[in-house]
C-alpha atoms as a PDB file:
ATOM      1  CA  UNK A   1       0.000   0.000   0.000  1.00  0.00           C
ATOM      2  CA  UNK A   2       1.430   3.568  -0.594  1.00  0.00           C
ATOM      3  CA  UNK A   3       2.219   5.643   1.987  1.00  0.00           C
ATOM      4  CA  UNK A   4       0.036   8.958   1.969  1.00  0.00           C
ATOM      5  CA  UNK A   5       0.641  12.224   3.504  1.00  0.00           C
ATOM      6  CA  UNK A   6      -2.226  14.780   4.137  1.00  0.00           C
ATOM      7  CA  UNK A   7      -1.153  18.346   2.670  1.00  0.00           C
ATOM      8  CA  UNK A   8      -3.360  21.065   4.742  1.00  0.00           C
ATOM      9  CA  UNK A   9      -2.931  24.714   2.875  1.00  0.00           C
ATOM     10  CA  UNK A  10      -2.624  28.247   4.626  1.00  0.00           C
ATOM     11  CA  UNK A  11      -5.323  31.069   4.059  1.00  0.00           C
ATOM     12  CA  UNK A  12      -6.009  32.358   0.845  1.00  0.00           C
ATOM     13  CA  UNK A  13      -4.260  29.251  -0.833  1.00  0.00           C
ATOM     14  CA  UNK A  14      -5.432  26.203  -2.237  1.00  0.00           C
ATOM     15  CA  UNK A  15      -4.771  22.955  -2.454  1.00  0.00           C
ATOM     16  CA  UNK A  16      -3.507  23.460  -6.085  1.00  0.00           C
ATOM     17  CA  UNK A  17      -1.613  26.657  -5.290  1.00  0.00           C
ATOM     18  CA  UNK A  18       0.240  24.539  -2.260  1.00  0.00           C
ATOM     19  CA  UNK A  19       1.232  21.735  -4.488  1.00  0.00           C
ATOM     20  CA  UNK A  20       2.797  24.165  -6.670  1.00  0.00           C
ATOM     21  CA  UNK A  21       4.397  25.925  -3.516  1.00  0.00           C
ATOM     22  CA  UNK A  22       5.535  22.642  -2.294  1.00  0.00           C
ATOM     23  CA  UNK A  23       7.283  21.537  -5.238  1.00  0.00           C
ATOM     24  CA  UNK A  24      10.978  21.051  -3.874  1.00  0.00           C
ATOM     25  CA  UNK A  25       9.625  19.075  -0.600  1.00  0.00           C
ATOM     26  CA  UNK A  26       7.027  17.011  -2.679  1.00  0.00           C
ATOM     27  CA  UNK A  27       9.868  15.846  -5.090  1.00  0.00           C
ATOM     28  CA  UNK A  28      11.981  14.544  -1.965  1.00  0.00           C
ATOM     29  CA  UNK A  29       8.742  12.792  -0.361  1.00  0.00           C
ATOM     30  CA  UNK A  30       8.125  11.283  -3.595  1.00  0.00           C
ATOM     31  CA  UNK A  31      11.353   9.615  -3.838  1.00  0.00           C
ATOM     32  CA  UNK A  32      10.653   8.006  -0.382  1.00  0.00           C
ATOM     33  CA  UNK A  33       7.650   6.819  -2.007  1.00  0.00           C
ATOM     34  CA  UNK A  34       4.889   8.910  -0.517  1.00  0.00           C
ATOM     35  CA  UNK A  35       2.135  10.229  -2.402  1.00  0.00           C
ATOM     36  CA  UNK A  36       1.131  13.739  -1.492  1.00  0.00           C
ATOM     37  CA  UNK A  37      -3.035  14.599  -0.877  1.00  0.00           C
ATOM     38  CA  UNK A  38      -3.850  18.054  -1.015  1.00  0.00           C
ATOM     39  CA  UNK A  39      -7.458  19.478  -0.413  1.00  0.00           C
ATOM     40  CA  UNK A  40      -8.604  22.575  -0.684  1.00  0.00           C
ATOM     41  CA  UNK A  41     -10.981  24.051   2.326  1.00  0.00           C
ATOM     42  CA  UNK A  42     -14.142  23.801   1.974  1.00  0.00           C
ATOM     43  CA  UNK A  43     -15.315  27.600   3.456  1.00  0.00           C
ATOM     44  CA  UNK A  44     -14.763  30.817   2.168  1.00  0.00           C
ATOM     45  CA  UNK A  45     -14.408  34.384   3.442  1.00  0.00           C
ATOM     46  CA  UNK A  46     -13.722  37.753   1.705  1.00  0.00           C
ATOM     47  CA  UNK A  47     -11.047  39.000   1.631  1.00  0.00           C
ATOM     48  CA  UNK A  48     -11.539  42.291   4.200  1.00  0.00           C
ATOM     49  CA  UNK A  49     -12.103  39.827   7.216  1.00  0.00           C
ATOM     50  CA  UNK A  50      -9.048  38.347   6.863  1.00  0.00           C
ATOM     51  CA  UNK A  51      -6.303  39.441   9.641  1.00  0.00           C
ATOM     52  CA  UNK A  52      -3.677  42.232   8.469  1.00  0.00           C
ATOM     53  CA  UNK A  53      -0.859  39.710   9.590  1.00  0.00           C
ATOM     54  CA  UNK A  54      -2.193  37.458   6.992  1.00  0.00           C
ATOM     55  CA  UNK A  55       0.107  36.142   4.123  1.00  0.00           C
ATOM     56  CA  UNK A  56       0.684  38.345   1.292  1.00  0.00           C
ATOM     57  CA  UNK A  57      -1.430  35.959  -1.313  1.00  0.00           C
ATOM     58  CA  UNK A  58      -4.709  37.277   0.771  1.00  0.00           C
ATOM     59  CA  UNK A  59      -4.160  40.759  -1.081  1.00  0.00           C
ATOM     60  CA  UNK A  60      -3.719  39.470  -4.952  1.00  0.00           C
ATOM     61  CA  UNK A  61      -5.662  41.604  -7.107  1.00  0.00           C
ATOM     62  CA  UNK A  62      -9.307  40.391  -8.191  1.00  0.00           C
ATOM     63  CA  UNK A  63      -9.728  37.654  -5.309  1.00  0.00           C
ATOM     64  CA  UNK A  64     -13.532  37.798  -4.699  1.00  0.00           C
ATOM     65  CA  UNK A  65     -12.967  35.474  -1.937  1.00  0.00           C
ATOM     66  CA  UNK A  66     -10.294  33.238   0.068  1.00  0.00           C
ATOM     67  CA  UNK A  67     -10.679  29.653   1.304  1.00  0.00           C
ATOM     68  CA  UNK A  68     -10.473  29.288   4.930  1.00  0.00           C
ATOM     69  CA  UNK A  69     -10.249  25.888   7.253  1.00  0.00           C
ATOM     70  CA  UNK A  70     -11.472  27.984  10.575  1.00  0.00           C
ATOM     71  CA  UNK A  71     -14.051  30.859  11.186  1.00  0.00           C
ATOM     72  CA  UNK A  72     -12.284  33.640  12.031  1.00  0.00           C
ATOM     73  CA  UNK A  73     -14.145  36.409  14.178  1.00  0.00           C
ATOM     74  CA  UNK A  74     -12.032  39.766  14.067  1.00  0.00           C
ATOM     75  CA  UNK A  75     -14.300  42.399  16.195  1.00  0.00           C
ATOM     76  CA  UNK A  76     -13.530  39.493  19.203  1.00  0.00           C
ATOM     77  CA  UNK A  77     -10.149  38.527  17.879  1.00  0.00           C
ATOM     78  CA  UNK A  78     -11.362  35.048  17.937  1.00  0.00           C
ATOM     79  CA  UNK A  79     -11.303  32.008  16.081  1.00  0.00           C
ATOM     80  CA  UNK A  80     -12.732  28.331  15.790  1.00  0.00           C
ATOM     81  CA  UNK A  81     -12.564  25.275  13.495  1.00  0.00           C
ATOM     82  CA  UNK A  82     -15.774  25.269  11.333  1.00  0.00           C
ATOM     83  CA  UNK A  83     -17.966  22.056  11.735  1.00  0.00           C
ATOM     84  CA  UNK A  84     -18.373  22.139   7.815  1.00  0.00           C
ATOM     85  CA  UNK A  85     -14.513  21.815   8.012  1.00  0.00           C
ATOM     86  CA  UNK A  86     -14.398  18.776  10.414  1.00  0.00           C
ATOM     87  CA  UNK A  87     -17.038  17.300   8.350  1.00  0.00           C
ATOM     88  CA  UNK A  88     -15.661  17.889   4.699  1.00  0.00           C
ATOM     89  CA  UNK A  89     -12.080  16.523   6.370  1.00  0.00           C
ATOM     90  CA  UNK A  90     -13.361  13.170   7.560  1.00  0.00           C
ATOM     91  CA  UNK A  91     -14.567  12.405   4.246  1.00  0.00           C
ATOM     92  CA  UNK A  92     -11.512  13.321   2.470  1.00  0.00           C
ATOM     93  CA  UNK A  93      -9.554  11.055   4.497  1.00  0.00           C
ATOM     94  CA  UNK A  94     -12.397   8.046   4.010  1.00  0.00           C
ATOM     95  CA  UNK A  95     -12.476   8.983   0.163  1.00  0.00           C
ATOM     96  CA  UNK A  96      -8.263   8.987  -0.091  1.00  0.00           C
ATOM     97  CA  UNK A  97      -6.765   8.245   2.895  1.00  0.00           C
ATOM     98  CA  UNK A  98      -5.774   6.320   5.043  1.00  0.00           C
ATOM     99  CA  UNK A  99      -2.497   8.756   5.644  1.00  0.00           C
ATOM    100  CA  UNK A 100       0.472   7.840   7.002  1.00  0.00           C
ATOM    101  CA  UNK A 101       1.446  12.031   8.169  1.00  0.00           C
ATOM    102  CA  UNK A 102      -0.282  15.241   8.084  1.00  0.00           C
ATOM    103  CA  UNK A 103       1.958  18.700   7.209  1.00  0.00           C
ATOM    104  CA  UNK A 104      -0.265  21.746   7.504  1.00  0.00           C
ATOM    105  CA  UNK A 105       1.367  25.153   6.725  1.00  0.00           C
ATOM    106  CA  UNK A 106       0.310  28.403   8.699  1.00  0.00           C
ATOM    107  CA  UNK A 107      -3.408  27.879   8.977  1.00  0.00           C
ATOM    108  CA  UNK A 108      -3.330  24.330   7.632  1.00  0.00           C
ATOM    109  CA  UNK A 109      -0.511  23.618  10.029  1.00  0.00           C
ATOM    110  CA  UNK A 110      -3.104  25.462  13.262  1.00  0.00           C
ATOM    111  CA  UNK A 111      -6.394  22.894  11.853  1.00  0.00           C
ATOM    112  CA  UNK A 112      -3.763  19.985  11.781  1.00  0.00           C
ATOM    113  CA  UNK A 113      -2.195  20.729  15.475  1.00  0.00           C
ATOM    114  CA  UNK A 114      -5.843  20.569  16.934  1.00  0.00           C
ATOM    115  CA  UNK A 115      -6.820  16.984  14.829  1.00  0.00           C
ATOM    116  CA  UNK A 116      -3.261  15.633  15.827  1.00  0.00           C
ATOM    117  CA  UNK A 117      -4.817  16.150  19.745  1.00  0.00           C
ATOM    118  CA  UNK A 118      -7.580  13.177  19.071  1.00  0.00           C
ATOM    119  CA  UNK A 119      -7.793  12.358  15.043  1.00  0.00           C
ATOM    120  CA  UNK A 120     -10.164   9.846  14.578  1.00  0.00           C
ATOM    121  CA  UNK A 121     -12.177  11.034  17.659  1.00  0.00           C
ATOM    122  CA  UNK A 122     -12.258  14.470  16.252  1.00  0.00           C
ATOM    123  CA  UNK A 123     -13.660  13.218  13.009  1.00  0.00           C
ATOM    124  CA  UNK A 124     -15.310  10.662  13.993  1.00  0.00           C
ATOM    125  CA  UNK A 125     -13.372   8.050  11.945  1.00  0.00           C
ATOM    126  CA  UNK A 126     -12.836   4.418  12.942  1.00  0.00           C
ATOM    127  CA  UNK A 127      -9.257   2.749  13.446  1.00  0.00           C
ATOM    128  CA  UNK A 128     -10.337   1.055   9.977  1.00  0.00           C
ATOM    129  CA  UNK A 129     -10.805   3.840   8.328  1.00  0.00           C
ATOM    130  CA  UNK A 130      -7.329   5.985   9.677  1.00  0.00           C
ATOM    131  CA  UNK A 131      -5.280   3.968  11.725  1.00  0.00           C
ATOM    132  CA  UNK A 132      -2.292   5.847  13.689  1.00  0.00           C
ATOM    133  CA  UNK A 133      -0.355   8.513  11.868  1.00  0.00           C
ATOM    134  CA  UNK A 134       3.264   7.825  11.987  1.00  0.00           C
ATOM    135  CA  UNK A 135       4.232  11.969  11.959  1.00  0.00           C
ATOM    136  CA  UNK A 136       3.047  15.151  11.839  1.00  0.00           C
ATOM    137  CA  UNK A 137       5.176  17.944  10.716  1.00  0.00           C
ATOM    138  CA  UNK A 138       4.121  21.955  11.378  1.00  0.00           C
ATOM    139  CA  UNK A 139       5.065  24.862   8.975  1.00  0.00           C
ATOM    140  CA  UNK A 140       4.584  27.993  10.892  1.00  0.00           C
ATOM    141  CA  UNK A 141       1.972  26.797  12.484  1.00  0.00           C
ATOM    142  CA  UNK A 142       0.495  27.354  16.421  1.00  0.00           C
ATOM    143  CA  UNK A 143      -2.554  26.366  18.688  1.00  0.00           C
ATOM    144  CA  UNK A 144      -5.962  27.255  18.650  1.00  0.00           C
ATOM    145  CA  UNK A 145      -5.768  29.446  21.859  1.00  0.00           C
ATOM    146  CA  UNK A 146      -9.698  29.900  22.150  1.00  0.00           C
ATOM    147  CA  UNK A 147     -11.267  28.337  25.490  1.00  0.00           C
ATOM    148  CA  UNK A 148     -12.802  25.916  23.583  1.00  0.00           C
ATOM    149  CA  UNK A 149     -10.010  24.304  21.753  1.00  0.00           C
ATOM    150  CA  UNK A 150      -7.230  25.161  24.439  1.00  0.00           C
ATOM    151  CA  UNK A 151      -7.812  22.625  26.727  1.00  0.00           C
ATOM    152  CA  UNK A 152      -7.263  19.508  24.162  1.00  0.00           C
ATOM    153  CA  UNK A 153      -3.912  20.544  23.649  1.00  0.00           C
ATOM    154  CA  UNK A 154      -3.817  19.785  27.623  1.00  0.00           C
ATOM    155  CA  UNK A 155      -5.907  17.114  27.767  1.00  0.00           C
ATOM    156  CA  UNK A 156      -4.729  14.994  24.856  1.00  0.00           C
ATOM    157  CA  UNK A 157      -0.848  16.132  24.085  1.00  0.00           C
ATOM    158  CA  UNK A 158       0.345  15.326  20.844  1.00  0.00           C
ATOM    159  CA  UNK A 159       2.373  11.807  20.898  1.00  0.00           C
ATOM    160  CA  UNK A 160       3.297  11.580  17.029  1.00  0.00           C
ATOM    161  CA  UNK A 161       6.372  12.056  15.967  1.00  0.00           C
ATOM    162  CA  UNK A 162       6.800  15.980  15.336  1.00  0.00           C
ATOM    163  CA  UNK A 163       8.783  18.566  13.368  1.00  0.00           C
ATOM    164  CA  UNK A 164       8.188  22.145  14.200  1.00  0.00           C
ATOM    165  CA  UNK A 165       9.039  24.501  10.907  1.00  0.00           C
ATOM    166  CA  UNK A 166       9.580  28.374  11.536  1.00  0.00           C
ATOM    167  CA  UNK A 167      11.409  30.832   9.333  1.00  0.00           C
ATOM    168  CA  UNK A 168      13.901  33.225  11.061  1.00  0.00           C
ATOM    169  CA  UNK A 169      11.968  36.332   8.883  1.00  0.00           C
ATOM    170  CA  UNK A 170       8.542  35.205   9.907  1.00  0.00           C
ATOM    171  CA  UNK A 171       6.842  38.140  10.117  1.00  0.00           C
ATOM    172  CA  UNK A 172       3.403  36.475  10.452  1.00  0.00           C
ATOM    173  CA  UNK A 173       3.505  33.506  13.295  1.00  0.00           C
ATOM    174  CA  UNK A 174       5.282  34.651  16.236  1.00  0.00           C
ATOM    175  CA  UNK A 175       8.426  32.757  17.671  1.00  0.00           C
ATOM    176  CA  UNK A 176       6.802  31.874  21.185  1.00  0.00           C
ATOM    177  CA  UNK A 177       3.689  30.763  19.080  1.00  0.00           C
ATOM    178  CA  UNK A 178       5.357  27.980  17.024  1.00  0.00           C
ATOM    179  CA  UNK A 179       6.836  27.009  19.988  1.00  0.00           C
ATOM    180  CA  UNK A 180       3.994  26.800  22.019  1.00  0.00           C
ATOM    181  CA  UNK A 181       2.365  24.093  19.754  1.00  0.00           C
ATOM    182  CA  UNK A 182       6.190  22.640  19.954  1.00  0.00           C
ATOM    183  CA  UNK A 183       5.879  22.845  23.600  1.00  0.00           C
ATOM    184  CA  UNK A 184       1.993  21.061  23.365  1.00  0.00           C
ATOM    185  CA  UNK A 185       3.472  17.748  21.900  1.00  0.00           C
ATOM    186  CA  UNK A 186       5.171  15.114  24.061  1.00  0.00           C
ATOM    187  CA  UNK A 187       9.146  15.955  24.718  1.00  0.00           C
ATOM    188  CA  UNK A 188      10.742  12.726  23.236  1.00  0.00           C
ATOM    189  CA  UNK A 189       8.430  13.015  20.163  1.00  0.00           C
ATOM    190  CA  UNK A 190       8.886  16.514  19.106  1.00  0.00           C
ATOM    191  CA  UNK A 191      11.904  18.365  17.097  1.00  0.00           C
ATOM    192  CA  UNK A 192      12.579  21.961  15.824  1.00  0.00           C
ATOM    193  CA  UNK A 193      14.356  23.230  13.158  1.00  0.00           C
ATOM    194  CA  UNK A 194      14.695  26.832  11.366  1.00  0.00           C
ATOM    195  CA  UNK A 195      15.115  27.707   8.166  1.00  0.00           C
ATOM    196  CA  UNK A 196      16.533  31.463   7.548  1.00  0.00           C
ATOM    197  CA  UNK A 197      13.162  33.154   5.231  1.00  0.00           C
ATOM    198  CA  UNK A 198      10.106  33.876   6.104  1.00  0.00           C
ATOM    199  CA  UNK A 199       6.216  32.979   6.117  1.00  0.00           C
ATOM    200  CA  UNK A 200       6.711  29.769   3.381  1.00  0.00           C
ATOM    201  CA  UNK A 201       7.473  26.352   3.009  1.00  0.00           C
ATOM    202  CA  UNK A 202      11.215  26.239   1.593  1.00  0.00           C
ATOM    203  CA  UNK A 203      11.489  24.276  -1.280  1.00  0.00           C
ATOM    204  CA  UNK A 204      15.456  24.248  -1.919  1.00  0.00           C
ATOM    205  CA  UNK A 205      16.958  20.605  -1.796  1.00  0.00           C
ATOM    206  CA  UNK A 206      19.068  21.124   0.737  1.00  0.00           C
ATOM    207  CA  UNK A 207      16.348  22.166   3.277  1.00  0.00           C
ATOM    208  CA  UNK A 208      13.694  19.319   2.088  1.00  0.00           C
ATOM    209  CA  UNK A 209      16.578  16.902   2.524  1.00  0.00           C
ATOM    210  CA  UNK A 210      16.613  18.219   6.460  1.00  0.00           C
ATOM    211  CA  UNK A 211      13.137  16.773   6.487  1.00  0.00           C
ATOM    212  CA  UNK A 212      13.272  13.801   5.032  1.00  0.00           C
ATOM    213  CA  UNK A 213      16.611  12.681   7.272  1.00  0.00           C
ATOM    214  CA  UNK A 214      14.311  13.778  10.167  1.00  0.00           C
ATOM    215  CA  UNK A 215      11.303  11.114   8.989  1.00  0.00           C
ATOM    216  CA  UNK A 216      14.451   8.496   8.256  1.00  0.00           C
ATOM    217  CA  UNK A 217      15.372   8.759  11.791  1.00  0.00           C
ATOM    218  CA  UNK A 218      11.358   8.102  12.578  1.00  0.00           C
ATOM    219  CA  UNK A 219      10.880   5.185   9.997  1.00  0.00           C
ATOM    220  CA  UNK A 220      14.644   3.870   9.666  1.00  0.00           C
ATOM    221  CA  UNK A 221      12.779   2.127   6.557  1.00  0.00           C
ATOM    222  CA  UNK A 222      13.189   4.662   4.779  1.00  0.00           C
ATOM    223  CA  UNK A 223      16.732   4.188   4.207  1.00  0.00           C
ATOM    224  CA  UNK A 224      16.325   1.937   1.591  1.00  0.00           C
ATOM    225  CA  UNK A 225      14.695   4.456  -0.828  1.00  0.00           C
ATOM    226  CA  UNK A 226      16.598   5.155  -4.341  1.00  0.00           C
ATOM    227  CA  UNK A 227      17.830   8.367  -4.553  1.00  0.00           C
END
C-alpha cells in the first residue's frame, strides 16, 4: 500500500496553489515513495475579514474570496474550526486516505495541530478507516488558543512524531507561538528546526533533505529508498 501524507494549505491558498508551492519538498517525499493529498478548504471568506498579519497571497488583485479551514471572528479577535470543516475533512480522508502524516502550513498547520490532539475522535473516523499517523510535521503553524479548543492541547498532548518549521523572517507567526504548539506535543516526540526566510514552506533541496533525514530517523525504513 502507498504511503500517503495529508497536505493542509494556509489562508487564501489552495490545495492546487500549495502543491505548486511545495514543489521542492514534494519531489523529496516522492522519492521516499509517498504520495502527497492536497485538499482545498471547503469555506470561504472575503477577503476584508481576513487578519492584516495574513500572508501576502490574501491581497492578490481580483480575489472575490479566500478559502479558509477555521471561522475567524475579528471584532472578538477570535477564532474556531468550522464544523463544515471537520465534516468535509473526515470524508476526504475516508475517500483517499488512510495517511500515514499530516503537514499543515500556517493555517493548515493550526487545523492539523488541533486533529493531531484526538484524530479519529475528532472526526469521527474508525481505526479502519485511519489507523495511527506515523508523523506530523508543522510549517509555521500554532494552537488554537480559544477556550474551547485550548484545553485539548492539555488534555490529549500530541504523541506523534513531530517537526516544528519556523522561518527566522517570519513576520506572520510569532516565535513563542510555534513554539507553544512545539511545547503542546510530548518531549521525546517533538523536534525543531529553522530555516533562515520567512512565512513559506522552503522548497530548496538542501532544506527538504533536512526533512526527510528527520522522517528516516522516525521510519529507519526509509533508508532503503533510491535516490
Amino acid at each position: 500500500m502507498a504511503k500517503k501524507i495529508l497536505m493542509l494549505h494556509g489562508i487564501a491558498q489552495t490545495g492546487e496553489y500549495f502543491y505548486h508551492k511545495t514543489k521542492g519538498l514534494r519531489t523529496e517525499f516522492e522519492k521516499l515513495g509517498y504520495e502527497l493529498y492536497y485538499p482545498t478548504a471547503n469555506n470561504t471568506m472575503p477577503p476584508a475579514d481576513v487578519p492584516n498579519c495574513a500572508s501576502d497571497e490574501v491581497v492578490a488583485s481580483g480575489v472575490n474570496d479566500v478559502s479558509t479551514w477555521i471561522q475567524i471572528d475579528t471584532a472578538k479577535a477570535d477564532y474556531s474550526i468550522l464544523p463544515s470543516t471537520l465534516d468535509y475533512l473526515r470524508q476526504y480522508v475516508i475517500e483517499n486516505g488512510p495517511f500515514d502524516g499530516l503537514l499543515g502550513f500556517s493555517q493548515g498547520a493550526i487545523v492539523g495541530s488541533y486533529l493531531m490532539t484526538d484524530f479519529n475522535v475528532l472526526l469521527n473516523l474508525t481505526h479502519e478507516q485511519q489507523p495511527p499517523f506515523k508523523f506530523f510535521i508543522a510549517f509555521s503553524g500554532f494552537k488554537f488558543e480559544t477556550a474551547r479548543c485550548a484545553s485539548q492541547y492539555v488534555e490529549h498532548p500530541i504523541n506523534v512524531p513531530s517537526l516544528h518549521v519556523r522561518g527566522e523572517l517570519d513576520t506572520v507567526t510569532e516565535a513563542e507561538k510555534v513554539h507553544a504548539l512545539y511545547e503542546a506535543c510530548t518531549p521525546e516526540t517533538r523536534t525543531f528546526i529553522s530555516h533562515p526566510g520567512g512565512h513559506y514552506v522552503p522548497n530548496s533541496r538542501c532544506f527538504s533533505k533536512k526533512v526527510t533525514e528527520w522522517l528516516k530517523t522516525i521510519d529507519p525504513s526509509l533508508e532503503k529508498s533510491k535516490y
